[in-house]
PDB file of N, CA and C in Angstrom:
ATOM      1  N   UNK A   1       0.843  -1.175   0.000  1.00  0.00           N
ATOM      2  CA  UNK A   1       0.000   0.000   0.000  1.00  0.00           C
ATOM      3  C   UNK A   1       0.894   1.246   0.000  1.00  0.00           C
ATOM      4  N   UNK A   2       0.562   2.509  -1.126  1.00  0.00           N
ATOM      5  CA  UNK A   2       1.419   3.450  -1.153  1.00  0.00           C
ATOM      6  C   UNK A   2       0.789   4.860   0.180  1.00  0.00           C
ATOM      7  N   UNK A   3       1.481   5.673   0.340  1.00  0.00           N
ATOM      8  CA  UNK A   3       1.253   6.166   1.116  1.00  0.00           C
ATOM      9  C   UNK A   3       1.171   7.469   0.444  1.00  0.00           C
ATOM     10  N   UNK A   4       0.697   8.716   1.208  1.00  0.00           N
ATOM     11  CA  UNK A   4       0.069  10.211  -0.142  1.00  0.00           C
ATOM     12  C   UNK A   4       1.097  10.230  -0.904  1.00  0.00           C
ATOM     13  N   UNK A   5       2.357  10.157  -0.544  1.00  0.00           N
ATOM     14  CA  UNK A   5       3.489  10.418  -1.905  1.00  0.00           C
ATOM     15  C   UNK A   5       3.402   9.423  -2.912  1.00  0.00           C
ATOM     16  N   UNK A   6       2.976   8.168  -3.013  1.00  0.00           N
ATOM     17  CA  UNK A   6       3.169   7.017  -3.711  1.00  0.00           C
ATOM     18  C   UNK A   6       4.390   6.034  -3.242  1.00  0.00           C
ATOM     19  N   UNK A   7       4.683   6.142  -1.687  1.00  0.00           N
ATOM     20  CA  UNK A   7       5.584   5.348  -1.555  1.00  0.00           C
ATOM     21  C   UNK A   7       5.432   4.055  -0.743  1.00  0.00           C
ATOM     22  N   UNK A   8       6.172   3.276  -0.459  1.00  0.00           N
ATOM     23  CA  UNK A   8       5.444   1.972   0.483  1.00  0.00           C
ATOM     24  C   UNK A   8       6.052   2.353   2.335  1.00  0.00           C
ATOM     25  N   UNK A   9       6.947   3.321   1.805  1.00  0.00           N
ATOM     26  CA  UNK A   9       8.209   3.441   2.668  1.00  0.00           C
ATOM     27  C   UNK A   9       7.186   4.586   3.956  1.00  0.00           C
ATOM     28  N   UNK A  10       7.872   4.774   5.032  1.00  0.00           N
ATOM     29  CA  UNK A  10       7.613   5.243   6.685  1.00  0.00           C
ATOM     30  C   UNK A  10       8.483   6.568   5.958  1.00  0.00           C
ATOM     31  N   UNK A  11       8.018   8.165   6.163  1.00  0.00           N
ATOM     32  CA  UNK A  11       8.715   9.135   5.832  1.00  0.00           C
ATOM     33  C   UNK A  11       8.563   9.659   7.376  1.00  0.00           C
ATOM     34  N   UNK A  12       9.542  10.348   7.964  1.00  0.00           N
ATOM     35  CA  UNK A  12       9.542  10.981   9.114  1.00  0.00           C
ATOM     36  C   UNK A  12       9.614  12.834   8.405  1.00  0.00           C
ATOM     37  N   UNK A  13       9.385  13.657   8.967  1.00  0.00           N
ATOM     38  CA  UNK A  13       9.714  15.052   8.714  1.00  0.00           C
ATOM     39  C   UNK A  13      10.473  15.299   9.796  1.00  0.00           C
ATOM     40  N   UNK A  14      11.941  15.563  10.013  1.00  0.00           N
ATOM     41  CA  UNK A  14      12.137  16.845  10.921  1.00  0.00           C
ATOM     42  C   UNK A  14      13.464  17.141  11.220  1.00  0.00           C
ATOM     43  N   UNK A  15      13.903  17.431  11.842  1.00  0.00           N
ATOM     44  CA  UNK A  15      15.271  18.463  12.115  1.00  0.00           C
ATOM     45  C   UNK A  15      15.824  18.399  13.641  1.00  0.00           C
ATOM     46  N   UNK A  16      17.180  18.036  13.287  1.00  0.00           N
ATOM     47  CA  UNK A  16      18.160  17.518  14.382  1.00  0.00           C
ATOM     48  C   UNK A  16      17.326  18.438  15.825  1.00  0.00           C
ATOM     49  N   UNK A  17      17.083  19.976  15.888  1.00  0.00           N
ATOM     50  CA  UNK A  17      17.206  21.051  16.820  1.00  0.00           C
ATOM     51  C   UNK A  17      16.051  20.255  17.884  1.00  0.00           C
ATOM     52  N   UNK A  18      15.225  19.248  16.915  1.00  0.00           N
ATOM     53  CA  UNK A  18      14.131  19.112  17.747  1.00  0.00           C
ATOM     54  C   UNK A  18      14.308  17.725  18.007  1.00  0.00           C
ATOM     55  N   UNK A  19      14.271  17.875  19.940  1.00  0.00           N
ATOM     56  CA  UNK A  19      14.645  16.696  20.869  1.00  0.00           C
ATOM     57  C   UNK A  19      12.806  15.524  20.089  1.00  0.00           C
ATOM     58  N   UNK A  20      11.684  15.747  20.467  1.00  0.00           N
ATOM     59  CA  UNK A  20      10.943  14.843  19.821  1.00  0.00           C
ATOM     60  C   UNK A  20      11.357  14.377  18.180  1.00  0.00           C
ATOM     61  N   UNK A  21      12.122  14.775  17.697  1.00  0.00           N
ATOM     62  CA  UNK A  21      11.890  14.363  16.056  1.00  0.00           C
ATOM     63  C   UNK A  21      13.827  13.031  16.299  1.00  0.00           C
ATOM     64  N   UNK A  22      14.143  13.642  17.370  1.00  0.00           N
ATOM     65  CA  UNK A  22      15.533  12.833  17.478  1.00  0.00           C
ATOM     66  C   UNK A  22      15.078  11.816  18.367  1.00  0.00           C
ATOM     67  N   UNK A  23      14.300  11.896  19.053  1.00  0.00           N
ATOM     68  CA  UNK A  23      13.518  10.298  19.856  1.00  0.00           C
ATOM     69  C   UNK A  23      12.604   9.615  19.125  1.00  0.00           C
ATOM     70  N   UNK A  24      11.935  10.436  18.119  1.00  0.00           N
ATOM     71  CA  UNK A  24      11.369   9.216  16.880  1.00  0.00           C
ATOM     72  C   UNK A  24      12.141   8.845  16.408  1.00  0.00           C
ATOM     73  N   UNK A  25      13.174   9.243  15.456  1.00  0.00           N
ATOM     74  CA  UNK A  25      14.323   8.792  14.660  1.00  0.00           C
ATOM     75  C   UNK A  25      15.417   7.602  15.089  1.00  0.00           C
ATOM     76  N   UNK A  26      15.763   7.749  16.681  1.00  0.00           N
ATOM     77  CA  UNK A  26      16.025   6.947  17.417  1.00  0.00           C
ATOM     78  C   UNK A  26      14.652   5.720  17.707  1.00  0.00           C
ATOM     79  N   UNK A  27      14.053   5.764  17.827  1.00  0.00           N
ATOM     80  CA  UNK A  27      12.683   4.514  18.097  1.00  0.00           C
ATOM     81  C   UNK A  27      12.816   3.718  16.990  1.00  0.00           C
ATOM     82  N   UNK A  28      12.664   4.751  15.867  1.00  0.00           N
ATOM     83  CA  UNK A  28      12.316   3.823  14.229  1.00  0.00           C
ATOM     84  C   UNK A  28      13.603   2.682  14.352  1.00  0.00           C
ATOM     85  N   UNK A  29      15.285   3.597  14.785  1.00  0.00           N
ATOM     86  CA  UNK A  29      16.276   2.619  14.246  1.00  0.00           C
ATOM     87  C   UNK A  29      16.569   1.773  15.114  1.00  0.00           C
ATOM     88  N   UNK A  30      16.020   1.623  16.667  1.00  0.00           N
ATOM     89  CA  UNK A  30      15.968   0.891  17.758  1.00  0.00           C
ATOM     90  C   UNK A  30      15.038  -0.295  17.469  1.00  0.00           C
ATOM     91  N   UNK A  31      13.989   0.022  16.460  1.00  0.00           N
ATOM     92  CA  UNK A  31      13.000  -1.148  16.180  1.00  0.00           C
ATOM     93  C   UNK A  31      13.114  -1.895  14.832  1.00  0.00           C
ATOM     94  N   UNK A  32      14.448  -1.466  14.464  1.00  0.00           N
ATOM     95  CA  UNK A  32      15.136  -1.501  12.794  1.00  0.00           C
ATOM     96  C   UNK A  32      14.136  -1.459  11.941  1.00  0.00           C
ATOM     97  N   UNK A  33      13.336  -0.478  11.824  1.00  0.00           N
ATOM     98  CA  UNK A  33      12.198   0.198  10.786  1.00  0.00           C
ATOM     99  C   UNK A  33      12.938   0.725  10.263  1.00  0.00           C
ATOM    100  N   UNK A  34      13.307   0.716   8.843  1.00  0.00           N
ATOM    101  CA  UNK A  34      13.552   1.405   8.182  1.00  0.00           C
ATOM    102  C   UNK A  34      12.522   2.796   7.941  1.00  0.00           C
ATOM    103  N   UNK A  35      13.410   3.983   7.508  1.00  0.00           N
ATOM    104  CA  UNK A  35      12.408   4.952   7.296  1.00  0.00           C
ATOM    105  C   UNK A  35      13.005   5.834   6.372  1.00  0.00           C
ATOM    106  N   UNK A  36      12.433   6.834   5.234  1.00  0.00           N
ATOM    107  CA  UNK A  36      12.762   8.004   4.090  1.00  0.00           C
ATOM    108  C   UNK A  36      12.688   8.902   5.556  1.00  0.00           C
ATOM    109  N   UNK A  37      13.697   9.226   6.298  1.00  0.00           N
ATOM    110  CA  UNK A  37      13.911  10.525   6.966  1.00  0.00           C
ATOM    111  C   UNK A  37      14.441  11.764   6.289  1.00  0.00           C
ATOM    112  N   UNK A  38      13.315  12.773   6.219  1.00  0.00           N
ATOM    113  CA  UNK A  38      13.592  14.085   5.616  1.00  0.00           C
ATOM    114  C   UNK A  38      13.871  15.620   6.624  1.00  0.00           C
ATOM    115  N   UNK A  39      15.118  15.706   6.449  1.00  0.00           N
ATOM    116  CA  UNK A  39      16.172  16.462   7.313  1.00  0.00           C
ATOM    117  C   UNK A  39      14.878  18.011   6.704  1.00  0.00           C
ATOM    118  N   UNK A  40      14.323  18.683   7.417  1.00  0.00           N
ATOM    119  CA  UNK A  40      13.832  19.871   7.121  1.00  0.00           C
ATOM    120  C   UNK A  40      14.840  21.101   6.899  1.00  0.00           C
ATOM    121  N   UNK A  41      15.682  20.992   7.805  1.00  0.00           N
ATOM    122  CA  UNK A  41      17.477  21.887   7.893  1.00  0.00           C
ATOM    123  C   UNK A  41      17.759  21.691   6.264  1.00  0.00           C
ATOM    124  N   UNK A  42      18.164  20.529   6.294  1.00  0.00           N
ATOM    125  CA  UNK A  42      18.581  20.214   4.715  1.00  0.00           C
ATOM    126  C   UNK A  42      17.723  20.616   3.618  1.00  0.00           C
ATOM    127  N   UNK A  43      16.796  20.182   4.017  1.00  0.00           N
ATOM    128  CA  UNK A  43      15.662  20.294   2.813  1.00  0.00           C
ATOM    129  C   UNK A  43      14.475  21.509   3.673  1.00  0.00           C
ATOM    130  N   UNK A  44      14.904  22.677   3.566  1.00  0.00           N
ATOM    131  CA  UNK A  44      13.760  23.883   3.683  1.00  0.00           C
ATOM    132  C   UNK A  44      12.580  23.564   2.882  1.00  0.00           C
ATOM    133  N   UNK A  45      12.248  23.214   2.000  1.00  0.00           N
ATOM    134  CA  UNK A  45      10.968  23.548   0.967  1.00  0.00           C
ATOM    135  C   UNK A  45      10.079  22.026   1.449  1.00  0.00           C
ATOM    136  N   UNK A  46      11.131  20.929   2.161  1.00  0.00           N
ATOM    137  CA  UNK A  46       9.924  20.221   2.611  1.00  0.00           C
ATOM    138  C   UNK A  46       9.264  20.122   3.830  1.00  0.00           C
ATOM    139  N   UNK A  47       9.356  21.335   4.566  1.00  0.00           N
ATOM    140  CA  UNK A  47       8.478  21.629   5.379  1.00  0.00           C
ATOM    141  C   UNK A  47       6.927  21.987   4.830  1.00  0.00           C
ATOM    142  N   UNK A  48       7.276  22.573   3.597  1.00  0.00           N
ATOM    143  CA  UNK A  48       5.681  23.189   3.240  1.00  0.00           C
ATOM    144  C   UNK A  48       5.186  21.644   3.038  1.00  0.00           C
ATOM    145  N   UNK A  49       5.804  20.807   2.719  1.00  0.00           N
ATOM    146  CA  UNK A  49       4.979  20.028   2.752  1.00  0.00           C
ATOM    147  C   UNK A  49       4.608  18.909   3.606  1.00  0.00           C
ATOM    148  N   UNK A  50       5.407  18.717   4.549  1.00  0.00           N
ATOM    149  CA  UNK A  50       5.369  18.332   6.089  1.00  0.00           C
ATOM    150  C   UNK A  50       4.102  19.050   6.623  1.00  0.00           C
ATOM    151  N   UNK A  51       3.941  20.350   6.767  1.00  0.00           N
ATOM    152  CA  UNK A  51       2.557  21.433   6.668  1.00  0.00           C
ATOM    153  C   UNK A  51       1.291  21.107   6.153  1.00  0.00           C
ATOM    154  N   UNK A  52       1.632  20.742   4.754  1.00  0.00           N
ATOM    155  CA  UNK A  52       0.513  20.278   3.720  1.00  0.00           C
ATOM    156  C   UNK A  52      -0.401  19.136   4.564  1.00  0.00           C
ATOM    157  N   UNK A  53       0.623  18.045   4.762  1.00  0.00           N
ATOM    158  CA  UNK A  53       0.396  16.526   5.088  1.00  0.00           C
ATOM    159  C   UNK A  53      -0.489  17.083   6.197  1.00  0.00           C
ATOM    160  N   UNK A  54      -0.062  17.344   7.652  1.00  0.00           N
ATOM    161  CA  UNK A  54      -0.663  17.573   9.211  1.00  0.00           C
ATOM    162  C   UNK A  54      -1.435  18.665   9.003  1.00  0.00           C
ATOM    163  N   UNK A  55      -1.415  19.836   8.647  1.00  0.00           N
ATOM    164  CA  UNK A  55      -1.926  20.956   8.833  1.00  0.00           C
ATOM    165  C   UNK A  55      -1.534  21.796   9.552  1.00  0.00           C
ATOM    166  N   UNK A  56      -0.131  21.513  10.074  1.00  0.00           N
ATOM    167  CA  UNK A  56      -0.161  21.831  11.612  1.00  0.00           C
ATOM    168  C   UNK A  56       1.774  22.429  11.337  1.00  0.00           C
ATOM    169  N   UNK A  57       2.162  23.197  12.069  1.00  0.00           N
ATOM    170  CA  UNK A  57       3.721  23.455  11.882  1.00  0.00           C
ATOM    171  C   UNK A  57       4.645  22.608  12.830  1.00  0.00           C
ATOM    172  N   UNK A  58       4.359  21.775  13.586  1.00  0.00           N
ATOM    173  CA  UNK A  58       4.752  20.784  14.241  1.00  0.00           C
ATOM    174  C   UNK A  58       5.539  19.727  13.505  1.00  0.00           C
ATOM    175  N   UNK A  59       6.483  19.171  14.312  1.00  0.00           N
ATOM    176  CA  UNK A  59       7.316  17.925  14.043  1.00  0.00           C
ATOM    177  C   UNK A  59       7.497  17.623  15.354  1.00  0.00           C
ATOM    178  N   UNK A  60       8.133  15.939  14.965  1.00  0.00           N
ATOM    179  CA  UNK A  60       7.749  15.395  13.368  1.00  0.00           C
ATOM    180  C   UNK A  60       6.980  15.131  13.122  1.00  0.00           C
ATOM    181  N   UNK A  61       6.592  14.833  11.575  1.00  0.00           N
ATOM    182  CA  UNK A  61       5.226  14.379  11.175  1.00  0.00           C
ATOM    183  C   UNK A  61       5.806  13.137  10.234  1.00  0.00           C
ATOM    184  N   UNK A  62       5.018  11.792  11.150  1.00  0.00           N
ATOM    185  CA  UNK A  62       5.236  10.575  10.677  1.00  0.00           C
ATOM    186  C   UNK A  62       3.958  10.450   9.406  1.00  0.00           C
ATOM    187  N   UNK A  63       4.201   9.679   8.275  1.00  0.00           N
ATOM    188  CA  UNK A  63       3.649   9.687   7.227  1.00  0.00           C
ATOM    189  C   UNK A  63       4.195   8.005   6.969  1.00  0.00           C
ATOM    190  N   UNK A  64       2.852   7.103   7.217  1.00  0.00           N
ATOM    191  CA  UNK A  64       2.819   5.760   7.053  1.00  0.00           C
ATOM    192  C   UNK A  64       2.048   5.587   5.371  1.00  0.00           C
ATOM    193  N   UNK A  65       2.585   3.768   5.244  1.00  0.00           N
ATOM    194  CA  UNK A  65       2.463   3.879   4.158  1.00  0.00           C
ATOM    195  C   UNK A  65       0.796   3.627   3.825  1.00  0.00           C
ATOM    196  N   UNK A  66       0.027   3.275   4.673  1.00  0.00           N
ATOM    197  CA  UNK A  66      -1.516   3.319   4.451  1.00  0.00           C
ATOM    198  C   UNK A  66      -1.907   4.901   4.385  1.00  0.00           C
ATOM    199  N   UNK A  67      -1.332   5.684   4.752  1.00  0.00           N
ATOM    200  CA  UNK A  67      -1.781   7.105   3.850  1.00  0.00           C
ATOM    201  C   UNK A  67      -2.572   7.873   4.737  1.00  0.00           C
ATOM    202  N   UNK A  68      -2.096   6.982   6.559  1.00  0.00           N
ATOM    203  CA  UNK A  68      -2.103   8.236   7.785  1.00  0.00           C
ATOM    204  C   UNK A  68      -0.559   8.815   7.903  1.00  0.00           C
ATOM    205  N   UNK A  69      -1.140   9.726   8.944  1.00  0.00           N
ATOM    206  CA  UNK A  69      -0.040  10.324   9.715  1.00  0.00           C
ATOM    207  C   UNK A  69      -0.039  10.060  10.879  1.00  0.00           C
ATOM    208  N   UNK A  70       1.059  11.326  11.631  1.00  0.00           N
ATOM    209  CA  UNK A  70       0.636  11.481  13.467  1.00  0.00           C
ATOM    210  C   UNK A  70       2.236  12.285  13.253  1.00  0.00           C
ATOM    211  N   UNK A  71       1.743  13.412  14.180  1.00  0.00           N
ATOM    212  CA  UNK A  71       2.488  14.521  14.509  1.00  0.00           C
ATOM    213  C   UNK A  71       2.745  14.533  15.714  1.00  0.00           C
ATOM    214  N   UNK A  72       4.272  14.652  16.561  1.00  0.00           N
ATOM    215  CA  UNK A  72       4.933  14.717  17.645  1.00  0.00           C
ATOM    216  C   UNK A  72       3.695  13.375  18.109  1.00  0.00           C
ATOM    217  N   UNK A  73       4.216  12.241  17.449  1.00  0.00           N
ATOM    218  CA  UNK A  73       3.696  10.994  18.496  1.00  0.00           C
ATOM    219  C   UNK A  73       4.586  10.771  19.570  1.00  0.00           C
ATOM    220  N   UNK A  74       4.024  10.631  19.952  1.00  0.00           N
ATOM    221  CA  UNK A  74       4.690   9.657  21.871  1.00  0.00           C
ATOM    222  C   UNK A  74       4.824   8.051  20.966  1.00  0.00           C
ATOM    223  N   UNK A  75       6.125   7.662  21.721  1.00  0.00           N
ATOM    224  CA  UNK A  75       6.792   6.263  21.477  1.00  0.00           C
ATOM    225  C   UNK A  75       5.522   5.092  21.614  1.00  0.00           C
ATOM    226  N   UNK A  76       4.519   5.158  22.426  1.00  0.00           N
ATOM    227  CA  UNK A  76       3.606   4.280  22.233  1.00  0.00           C
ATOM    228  C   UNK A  76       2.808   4.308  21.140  1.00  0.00           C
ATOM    229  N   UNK A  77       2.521   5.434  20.320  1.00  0.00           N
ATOM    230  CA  UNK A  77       1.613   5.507  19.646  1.00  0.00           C
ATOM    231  C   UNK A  77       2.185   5.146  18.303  1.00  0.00           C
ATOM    232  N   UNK A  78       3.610   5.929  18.320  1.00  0.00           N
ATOM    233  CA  UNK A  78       4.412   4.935  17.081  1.00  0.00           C
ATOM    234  C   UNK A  78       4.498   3.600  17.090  1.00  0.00           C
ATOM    235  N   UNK A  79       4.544   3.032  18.166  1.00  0.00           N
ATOM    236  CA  UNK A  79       4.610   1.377  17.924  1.00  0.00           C
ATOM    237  C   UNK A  79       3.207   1.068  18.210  1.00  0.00           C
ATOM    238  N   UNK A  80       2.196   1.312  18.714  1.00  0.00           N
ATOM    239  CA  UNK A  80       0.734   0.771  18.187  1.00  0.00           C
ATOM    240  C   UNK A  80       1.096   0.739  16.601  1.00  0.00           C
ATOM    241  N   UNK A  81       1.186   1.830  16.139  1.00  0.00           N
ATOM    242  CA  UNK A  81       0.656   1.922  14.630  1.00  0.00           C
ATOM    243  C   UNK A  81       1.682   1.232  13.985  1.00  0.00           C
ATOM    244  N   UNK A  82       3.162   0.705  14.631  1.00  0.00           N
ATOM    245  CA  UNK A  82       3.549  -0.170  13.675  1.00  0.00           C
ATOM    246  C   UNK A  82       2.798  -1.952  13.714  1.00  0.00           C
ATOM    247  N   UNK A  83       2.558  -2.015  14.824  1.00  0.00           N
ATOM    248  CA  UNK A  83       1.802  -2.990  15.086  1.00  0.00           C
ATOM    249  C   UNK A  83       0.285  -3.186  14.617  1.00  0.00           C
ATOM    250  N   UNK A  84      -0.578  -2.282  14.265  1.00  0.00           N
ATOM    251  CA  UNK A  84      -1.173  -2.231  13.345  1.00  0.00           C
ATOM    252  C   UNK A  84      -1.570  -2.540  11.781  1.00  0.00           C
ATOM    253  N   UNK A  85      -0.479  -2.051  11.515  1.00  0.00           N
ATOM    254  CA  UNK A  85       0.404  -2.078  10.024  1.00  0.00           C
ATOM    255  C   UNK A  85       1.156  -3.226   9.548  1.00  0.00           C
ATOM    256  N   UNK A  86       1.266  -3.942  11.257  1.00  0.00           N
ATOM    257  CA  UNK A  86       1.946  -5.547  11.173  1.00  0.00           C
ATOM    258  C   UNK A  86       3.331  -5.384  10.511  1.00  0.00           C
ATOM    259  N   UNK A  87       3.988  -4.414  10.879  1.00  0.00           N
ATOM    260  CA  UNK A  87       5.789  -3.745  10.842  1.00  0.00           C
ATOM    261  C   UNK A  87       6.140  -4.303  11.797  1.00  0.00           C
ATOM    262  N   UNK A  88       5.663  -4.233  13.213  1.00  0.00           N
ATOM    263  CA  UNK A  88       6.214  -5.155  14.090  1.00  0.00           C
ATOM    264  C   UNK A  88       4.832  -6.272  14.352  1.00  0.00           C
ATOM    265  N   UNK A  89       5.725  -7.369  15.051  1.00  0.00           N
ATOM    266  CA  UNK A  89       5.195  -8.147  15.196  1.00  0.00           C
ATOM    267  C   UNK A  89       3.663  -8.140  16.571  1.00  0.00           C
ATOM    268  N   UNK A  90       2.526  -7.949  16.444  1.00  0.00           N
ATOM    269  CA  UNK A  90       1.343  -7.826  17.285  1.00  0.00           C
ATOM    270  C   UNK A  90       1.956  -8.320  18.851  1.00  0.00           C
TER     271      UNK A  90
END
């Protein structure tokens, strides 16, 4: 299943400065999820669309491949939804 970009892949949005977007980033590679992590620092112009996705100016904004999100999740709510998604094991 592709996700709004057309990808199958877990995209994270966000930028080193922010302690929540460096404890998702850390979770994903602690649970060896791979993920398209998009550095906002690096890449300025994909915030507008980090924006687009949530509505919201917040990070990070996780973008699964069933074609939700979730903005500044808490570590439980990222692993419900990988467990959901059956990424990790139920």
């Amino acid at each position: 299943m592709a996700n709004a970009e057309g990808s199958t892949a877990i995209r994270v949005y966000g930028a080193e400065w922010c302690g929540d977007c460096r404890r998702t980033k850390r979770q994903f590679s602690e649970l060896a999820v791979d993920v398209d992590y998009v550095d906002l620092e690096a890449d300025p112009a994909a915030a507008g669309e980090a924006q687009r996705i949530s509505g919201r100016t917040n990070i990070p904004v996780v973008v699964y491949p069933d074609g939700t999100h979730q903005v500044e999740p808490s570590n439980a709510e990222v692993e419900a939804k990988l467990r959901e998604l059956a990424i990790l094991d139920a």
